[in-house]
Protein backbone atom coordinates (compact mmCIF):
# COMPACT_ATOMS: atom_id res chain seq x y z
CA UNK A 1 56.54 -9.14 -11.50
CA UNK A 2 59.92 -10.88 -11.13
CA UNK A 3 61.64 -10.15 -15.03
CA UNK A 4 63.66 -13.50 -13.41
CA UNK A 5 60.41 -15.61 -14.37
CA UNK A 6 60.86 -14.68 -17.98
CA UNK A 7 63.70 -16.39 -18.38
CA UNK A 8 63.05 -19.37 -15.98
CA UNK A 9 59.65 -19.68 -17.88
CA UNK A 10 61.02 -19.37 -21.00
CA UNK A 11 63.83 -22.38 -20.17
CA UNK A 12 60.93 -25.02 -19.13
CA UNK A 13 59.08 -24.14 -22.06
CA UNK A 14 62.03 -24.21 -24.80
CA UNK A 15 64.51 -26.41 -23.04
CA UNK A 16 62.93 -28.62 -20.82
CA UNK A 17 59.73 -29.68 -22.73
CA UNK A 18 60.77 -28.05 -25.45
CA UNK A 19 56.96 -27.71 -26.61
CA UNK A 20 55.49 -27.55 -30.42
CA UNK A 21 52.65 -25.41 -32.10
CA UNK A 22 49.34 -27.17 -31.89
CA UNK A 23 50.39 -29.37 -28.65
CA UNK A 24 48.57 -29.60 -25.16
CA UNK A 25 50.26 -28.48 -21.81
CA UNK A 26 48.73 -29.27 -18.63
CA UNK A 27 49.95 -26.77 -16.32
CA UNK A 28 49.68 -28.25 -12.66
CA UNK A 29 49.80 -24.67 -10.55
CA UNK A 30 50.19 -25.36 -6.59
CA UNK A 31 50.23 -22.50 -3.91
CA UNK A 32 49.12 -18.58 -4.62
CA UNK A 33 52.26 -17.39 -4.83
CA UNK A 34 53.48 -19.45 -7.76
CA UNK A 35 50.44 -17.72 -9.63
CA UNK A 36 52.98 -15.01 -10.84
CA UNK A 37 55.15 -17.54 -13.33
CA UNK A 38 52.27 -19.48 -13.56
CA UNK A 39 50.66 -16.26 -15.81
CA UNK A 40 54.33 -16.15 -17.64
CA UNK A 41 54.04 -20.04 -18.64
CA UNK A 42 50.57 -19.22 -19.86
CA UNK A 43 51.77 -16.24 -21.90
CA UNK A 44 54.09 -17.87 -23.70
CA UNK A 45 52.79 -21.01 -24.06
CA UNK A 46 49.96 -19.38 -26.00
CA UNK A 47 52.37 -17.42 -28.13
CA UNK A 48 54.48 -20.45 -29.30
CA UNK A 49 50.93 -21.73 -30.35
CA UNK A 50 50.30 -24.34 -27.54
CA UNK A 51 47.02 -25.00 -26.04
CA UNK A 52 47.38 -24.52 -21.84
CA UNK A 53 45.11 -26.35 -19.68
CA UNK A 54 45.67 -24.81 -16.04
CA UNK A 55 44.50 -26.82 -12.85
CA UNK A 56 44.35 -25.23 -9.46
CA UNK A 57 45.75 -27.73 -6.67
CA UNK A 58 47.67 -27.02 -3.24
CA UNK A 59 47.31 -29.07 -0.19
CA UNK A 60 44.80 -26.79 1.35
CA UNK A 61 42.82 -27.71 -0.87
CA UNK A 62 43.63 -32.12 -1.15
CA UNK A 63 42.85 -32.09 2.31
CA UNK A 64 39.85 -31.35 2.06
CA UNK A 65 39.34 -34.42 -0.38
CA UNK A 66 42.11 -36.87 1.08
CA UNK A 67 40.39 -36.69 4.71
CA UNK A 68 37.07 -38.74 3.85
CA UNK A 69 37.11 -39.34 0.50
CA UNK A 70 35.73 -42.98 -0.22
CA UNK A 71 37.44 -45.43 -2.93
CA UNK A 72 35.12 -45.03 -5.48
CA UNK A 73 35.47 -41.58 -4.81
CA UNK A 74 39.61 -41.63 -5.64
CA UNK A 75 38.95 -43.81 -8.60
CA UNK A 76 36.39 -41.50 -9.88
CA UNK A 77 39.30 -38.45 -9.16
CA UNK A 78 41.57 -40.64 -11.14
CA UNK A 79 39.62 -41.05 -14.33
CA UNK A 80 39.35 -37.04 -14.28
CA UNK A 81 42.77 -36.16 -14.53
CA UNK A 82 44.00 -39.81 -16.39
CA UNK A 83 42.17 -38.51 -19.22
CA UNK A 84 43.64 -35.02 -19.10
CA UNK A 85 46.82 -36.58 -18.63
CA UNK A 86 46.10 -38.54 -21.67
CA UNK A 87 44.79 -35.47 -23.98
CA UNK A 88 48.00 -33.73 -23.11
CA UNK A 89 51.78 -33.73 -24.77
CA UNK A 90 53.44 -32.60 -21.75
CA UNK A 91 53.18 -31.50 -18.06
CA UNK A 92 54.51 -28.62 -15.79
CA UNK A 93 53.85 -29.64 -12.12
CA UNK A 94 54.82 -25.48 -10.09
CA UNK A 95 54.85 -26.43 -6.59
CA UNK A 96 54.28 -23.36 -4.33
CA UNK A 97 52.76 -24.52 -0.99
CA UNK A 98 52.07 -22.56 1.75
CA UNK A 99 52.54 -25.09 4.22
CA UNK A 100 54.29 -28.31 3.41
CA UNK A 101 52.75 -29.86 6.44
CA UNK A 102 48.85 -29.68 5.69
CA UNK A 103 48.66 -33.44 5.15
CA UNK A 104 49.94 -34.16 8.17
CA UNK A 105 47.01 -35.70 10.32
CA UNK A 106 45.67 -37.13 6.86
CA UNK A 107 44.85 -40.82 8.18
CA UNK A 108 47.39 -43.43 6.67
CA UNK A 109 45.33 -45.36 5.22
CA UNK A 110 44.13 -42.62 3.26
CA UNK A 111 47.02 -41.32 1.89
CA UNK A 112 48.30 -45.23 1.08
CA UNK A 113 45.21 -45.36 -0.57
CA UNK A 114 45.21 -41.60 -2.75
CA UNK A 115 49.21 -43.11 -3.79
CA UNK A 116 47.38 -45.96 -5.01
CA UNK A 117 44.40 -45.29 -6.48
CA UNK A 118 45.40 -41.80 -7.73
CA UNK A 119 49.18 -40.62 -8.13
CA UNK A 120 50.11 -44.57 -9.62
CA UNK A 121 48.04 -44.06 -12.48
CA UNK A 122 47.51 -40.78 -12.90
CA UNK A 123 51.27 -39.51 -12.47
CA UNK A 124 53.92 -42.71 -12.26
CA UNK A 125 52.28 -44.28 -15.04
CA UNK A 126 50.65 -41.88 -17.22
CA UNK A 127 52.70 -39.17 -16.98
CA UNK A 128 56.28 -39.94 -15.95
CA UNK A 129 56.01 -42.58 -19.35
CA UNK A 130 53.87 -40.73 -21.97
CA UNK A 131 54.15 -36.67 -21.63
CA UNK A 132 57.50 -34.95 -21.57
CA UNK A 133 57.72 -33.19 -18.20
CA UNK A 134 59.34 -31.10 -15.75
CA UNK A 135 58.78 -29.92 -12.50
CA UNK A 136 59.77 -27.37 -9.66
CA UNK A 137 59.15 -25.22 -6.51
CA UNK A 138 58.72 -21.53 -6.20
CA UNK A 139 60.88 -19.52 -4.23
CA UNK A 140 57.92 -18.42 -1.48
CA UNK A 141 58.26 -17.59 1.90
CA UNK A 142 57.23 -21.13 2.69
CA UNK A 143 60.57 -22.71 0.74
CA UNK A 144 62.67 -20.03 2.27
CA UNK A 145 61.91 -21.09 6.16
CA UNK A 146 62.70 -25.00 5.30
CA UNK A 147 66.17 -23.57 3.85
CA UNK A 148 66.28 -21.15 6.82
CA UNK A 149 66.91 -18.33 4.79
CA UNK A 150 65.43 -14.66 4.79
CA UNK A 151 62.98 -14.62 1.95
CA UNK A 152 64.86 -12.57 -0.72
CA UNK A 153 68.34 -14.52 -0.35
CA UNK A 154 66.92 -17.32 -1.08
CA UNK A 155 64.71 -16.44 -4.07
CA UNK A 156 68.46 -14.90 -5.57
CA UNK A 157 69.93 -18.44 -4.62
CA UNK A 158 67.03 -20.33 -6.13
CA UNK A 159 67.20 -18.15 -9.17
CA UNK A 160 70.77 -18.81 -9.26
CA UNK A 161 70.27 -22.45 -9.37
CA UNK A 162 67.57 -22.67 -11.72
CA UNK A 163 68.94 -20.41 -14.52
CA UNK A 164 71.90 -22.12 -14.35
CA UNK A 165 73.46 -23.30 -17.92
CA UNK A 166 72.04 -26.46 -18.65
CA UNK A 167 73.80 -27.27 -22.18
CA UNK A 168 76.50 -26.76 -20.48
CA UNK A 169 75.86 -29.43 -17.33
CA UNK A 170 74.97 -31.93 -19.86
CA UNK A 171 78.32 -32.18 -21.34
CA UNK A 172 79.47 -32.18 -18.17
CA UNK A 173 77.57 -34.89 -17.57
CA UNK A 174 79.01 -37.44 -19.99
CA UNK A 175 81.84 -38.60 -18.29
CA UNK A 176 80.01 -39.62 -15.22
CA UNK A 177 77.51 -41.13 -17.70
CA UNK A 178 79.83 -43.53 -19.15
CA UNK A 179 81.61 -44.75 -16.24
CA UNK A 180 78.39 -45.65 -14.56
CA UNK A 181 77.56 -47.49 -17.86
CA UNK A 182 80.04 -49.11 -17.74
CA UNK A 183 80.44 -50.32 -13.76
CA UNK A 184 79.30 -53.55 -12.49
CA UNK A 185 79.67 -53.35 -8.53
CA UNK A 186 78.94 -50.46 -6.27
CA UNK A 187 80.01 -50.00 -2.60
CA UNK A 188 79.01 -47.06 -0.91
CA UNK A 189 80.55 -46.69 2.51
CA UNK A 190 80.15 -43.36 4.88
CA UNK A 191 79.57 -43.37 8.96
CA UNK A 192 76.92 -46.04 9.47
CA UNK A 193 76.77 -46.97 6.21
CA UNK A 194 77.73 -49.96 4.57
CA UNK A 195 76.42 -51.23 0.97
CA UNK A 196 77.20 -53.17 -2.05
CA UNK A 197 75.38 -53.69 -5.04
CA UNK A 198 74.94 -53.98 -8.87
CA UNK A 199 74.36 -51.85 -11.50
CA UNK A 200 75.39 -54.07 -14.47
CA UNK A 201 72.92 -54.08 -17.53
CA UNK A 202 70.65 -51.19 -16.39
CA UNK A 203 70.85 -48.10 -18.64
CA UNK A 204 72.18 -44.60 -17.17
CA UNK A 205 70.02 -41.25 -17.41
CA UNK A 206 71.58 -37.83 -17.10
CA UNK A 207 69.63 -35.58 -15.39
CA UNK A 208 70.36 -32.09 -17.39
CA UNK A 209 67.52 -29.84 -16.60
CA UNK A 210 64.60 -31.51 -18.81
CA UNK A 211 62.63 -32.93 -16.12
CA UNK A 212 63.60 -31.16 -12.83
CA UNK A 213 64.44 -27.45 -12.29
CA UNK A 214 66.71 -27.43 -10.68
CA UNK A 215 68.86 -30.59 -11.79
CA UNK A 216 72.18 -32.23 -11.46
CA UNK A 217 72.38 -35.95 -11.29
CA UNK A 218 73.23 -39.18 -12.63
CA UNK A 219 71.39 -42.19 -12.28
CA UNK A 220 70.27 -45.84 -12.89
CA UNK A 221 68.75 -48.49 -10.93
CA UNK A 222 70.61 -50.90 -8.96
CA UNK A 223 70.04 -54.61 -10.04
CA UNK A 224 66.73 -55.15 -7.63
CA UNK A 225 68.14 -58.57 -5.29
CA UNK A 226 71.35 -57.58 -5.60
CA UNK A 227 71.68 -54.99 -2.34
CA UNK A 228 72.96 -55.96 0.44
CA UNK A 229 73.94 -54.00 3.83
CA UNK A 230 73.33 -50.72 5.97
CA UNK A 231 72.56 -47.12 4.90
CA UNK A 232 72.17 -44.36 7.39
CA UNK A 233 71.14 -41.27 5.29
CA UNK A 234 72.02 -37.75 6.93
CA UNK A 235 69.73 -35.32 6.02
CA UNK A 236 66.36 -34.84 6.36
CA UNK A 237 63.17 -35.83 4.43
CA UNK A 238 59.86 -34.26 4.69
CA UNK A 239 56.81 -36.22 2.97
CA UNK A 240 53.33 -36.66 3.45
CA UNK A 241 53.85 -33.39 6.21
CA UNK A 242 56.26 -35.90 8.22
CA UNK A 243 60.33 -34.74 8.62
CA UNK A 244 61.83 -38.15 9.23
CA UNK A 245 65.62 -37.83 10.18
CA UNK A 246 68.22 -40.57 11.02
CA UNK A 247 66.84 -43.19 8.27
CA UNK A 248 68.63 -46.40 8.87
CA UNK A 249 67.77 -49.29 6.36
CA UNK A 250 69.00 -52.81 6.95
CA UNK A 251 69.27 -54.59 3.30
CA UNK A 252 68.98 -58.26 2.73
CA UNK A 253 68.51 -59.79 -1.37
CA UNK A 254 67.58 -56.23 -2.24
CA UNK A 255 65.04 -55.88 0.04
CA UNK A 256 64.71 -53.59 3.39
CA UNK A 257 64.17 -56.26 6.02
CA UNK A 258 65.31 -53.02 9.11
CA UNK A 259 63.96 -50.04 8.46
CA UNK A 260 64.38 -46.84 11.77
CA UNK A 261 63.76 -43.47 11.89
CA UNK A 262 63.69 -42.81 15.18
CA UNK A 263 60.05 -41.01 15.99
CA UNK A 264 58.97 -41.79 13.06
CA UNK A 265 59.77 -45.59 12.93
CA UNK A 266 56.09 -47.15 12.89
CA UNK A 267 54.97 -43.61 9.75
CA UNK A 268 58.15 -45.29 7.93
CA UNK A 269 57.45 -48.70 7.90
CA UNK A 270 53.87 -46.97 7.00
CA UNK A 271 54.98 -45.95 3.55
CA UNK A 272 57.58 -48.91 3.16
CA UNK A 273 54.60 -51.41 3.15
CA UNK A 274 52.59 -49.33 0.70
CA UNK A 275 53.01 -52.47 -1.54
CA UNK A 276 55.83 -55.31 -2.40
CA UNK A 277 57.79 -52.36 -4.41
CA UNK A 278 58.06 -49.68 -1.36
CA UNK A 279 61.24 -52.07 0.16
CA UNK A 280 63.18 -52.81 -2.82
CA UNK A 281 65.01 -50.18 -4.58
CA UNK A 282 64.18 -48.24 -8.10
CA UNK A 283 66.86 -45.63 -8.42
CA UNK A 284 70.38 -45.11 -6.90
CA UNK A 285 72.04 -41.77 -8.19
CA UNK A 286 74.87 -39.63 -7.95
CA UNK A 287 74.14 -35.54 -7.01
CA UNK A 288 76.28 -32.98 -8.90
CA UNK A 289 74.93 -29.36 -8.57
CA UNK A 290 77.91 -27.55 -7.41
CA UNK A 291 75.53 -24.45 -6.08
CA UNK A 292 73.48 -26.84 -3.73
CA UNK A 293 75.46 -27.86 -1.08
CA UNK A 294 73.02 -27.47 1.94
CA UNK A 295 69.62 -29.84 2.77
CA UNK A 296 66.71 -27.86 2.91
CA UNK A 297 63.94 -30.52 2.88
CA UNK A 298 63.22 -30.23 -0.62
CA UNK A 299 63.39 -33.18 -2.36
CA UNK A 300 64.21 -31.50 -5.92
CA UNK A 301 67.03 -29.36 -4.63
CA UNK A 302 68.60 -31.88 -2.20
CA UNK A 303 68.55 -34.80 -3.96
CA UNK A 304 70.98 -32.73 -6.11
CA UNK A 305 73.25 -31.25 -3.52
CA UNK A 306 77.22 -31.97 -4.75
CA UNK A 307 79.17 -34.70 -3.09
CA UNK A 308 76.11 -36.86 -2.21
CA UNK A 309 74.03 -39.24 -3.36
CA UNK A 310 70.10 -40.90 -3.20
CA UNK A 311 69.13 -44.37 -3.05
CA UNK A 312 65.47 -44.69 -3.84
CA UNK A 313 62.86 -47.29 -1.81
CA UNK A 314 60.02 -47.74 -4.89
CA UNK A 315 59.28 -47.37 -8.28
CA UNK A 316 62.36 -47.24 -10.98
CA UNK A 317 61.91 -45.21 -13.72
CA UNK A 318 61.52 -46.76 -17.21
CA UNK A 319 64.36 -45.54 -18.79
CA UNK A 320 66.15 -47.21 -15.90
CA UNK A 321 64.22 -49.95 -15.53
CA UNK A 322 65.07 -53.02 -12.80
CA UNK A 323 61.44 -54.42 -12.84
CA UNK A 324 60.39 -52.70 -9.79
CA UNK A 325 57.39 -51.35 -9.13
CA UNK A 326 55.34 -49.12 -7.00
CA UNK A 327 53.02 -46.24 -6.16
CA UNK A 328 55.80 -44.74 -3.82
CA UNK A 329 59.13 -43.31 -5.03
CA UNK A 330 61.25 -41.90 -2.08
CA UNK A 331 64.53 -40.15 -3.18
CA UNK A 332 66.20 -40.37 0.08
CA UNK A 333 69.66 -38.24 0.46
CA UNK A 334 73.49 -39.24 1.76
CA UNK A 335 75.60 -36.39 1.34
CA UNK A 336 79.53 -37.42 1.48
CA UNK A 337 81.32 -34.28 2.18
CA UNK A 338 83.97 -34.00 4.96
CA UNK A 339 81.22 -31.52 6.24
CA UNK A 340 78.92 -34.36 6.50
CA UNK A 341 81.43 -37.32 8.15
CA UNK A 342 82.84 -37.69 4.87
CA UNK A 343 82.63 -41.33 2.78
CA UNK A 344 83.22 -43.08 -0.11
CA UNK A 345 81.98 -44.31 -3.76
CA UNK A 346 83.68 -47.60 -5.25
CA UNK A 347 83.24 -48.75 -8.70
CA UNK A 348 84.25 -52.21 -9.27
CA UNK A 349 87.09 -52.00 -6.85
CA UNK A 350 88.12 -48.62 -7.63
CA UNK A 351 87.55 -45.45 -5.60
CA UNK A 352 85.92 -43.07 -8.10
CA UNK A 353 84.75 -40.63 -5.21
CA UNK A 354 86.24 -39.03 -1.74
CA UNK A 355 84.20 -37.21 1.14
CA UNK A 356 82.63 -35.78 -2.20
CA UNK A 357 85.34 -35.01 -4.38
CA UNK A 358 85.44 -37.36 -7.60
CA UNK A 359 89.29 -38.90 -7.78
CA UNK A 360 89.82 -37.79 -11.11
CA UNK A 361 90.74 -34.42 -11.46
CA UNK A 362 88.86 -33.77 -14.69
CA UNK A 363 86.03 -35.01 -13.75
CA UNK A 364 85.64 -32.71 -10.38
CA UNK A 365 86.45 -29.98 -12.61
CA UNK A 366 83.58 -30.43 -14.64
CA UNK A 367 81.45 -29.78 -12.21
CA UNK A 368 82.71 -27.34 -10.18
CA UNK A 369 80.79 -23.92 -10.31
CA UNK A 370 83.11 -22.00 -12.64
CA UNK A 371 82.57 -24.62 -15.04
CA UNK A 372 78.67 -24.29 -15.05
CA UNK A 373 78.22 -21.01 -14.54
CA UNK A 374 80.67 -20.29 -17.93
């Protein structure tokens, strides 16, 4: 056993959900291989005098459910878990899967339905509102070929990241915090990309390891008619067992009135017309991990990678709220570096970031690796 998960276990636990004697943890375990901290987060959830209720789940499995399953049949799915969701005091979702594209003949309709009838009650309104939660991905062979590394370099990178100092990122954090708090109009500019909006009156979050592993990120909401323009994001996306590359939305009033992909044009518009929500926007944030600096189709490391940023088609969070809402939530990724073609951040007027470098000194040095890692 890896004496790594230990520790790693022992930071969701303490730090991240920071659980209490006599609570409930549902423990959402994904993929064989995550089995191994799985057992750890089990142990010691027991000893700190929680009660663990473990569920099974990888995509092997789903698809067995997702590729007929009736309505009635995802409502009656739904009602299941809503009421474990309900029993329990917070969530760890360990996402291990052995192939990331086993959903990816599921019918459309099917999986527009499950997002519907299933993970919008179940998870975006249940959980991400009334549990304290976290979740990650294991470092299995699986993770490694999307990052195309061997297998044991990139369980010491993942380690790496995850174990990282979070105390430490937070305060790093504040700065960033309270300028976007403070900032009425954003323009985001970068090679194809063109877009202005507001953030005025929506709150800021830091994102400081309490409900992602790994984390690094600021974010709010942008104001939801205010966006107007052209993002092309640069790296790629895999969901629902689709890799879409070369996203292009068109913005009009805050709503996606273009959307390409090339391929994968017609399976994006898909997802964008999930519901009313899908083309407007529920998060825009700004990624700060100074160890991730690479895609590697993984939504929870890239959307973190230092010197980009996400704008999110979908539901906003409620502690960002902009009054949209929807079953999807797509963090889509623009990384800025002179690696990437470079671009810009400006915050009312004022450049605050350069082909991924923020313009004030102290602020870059905050979040440089050195910093984080102590």
């Amino acid at each position: 056993m890896d004496p790594r998960n230990e520790r790693l276990a022992t930071l969701l636990l303490d730090y991240s959900i920071q659980v209490k004697p006599g609570e409930t943890l549902y423990l959402e375990v994904k993929g064989k291989e995550t089995l191994e901290l799985a057992q750890v987060i089990l142990r010691l959830a027991t000893e700190r005098g929680v009660t663990p209720f473990w569920f099974y789940n990888d995509e092997t499995l789903l698809r067995q459910f997702m590729m007929s399953a009736s309505e009635a049949q995802m409502q009656r799915m739904a009602e299941l878990h809503l009421e474990l969701m309900t029993r329990s005091d917070c969530y760890i979702g360990l996402r291990g899967s052995e192939n990331p594209f086993d959903l990816a003949d599921i019918p459309p309709e099917q999986t527009t339905r499950f997002k519907k009838l299933f993970s919008e009650p179940v998870h975006m309104q249940r959980r991400l509102k009334h549990t304290r939660w976290v979740v990650l991905r294991y470092p299995n062979p699986a993770m490694a070929q999307l990052a195309g590394q061997p297998t044991d370099t990139f369980a010491d990178f993942y380690y790496r990241v995850c174990l990282l100092d979070y105390k430490r990122m937070s305060q790093a954090q504040d700065q960033l915090h309270a300028l976007m708090s403070t900032t009425d109009q954003v323009r985001i500019v970068a090679p194809g990309t063109d877009l202005t909006f507001s953030i005025k009156g929506i709150n800021c979050v830091k994102c400081d390891g309490r409900l992602n592993i790994p984390d690094g990120e600021v974010y709010t909401a942008p104001v939801r008619d205010s966006v107007n323009g052209v993002i092309r994001y640069n790296t790629p996306s895999l969901l629902e067992g689709t890799v879409f590359e070369d996203i292009e939305f068109v913005f009009r009033d805050g709503k996606i009135v273009q959307a390409t992909a090339g391929a994968n044009t017609v399976k994006l518009n898909h997802i964008l017309d999930t519901d009313e929500g899908a083309r407007y926007v529920g998060e825009f944030a700004i990624g700060c991990n100074p160890l991730i600096l690479q895609p590697m189709k993984d939504t929870l490391f890239d959307e973190k990678i230092a010197g980009s940023l996400h704008f999110t088609p979908g539901n906003s969070y409620d502690d960002a709220p902009n009054g949209n809402h929807s079953a999807v939530h797509w963090d889509l990724v623009l990384i800025q570096r002179a690696d990437y073609g470079g671009g810009e951040i400006w915050f009312d007027g004022k450049l605050i970031r350069k082909d991924g470098v923020f313009t004030d000194p102290e602020l870059e040095k905050v979040f440089s690796a050195e910093y984080l890692q102590g």
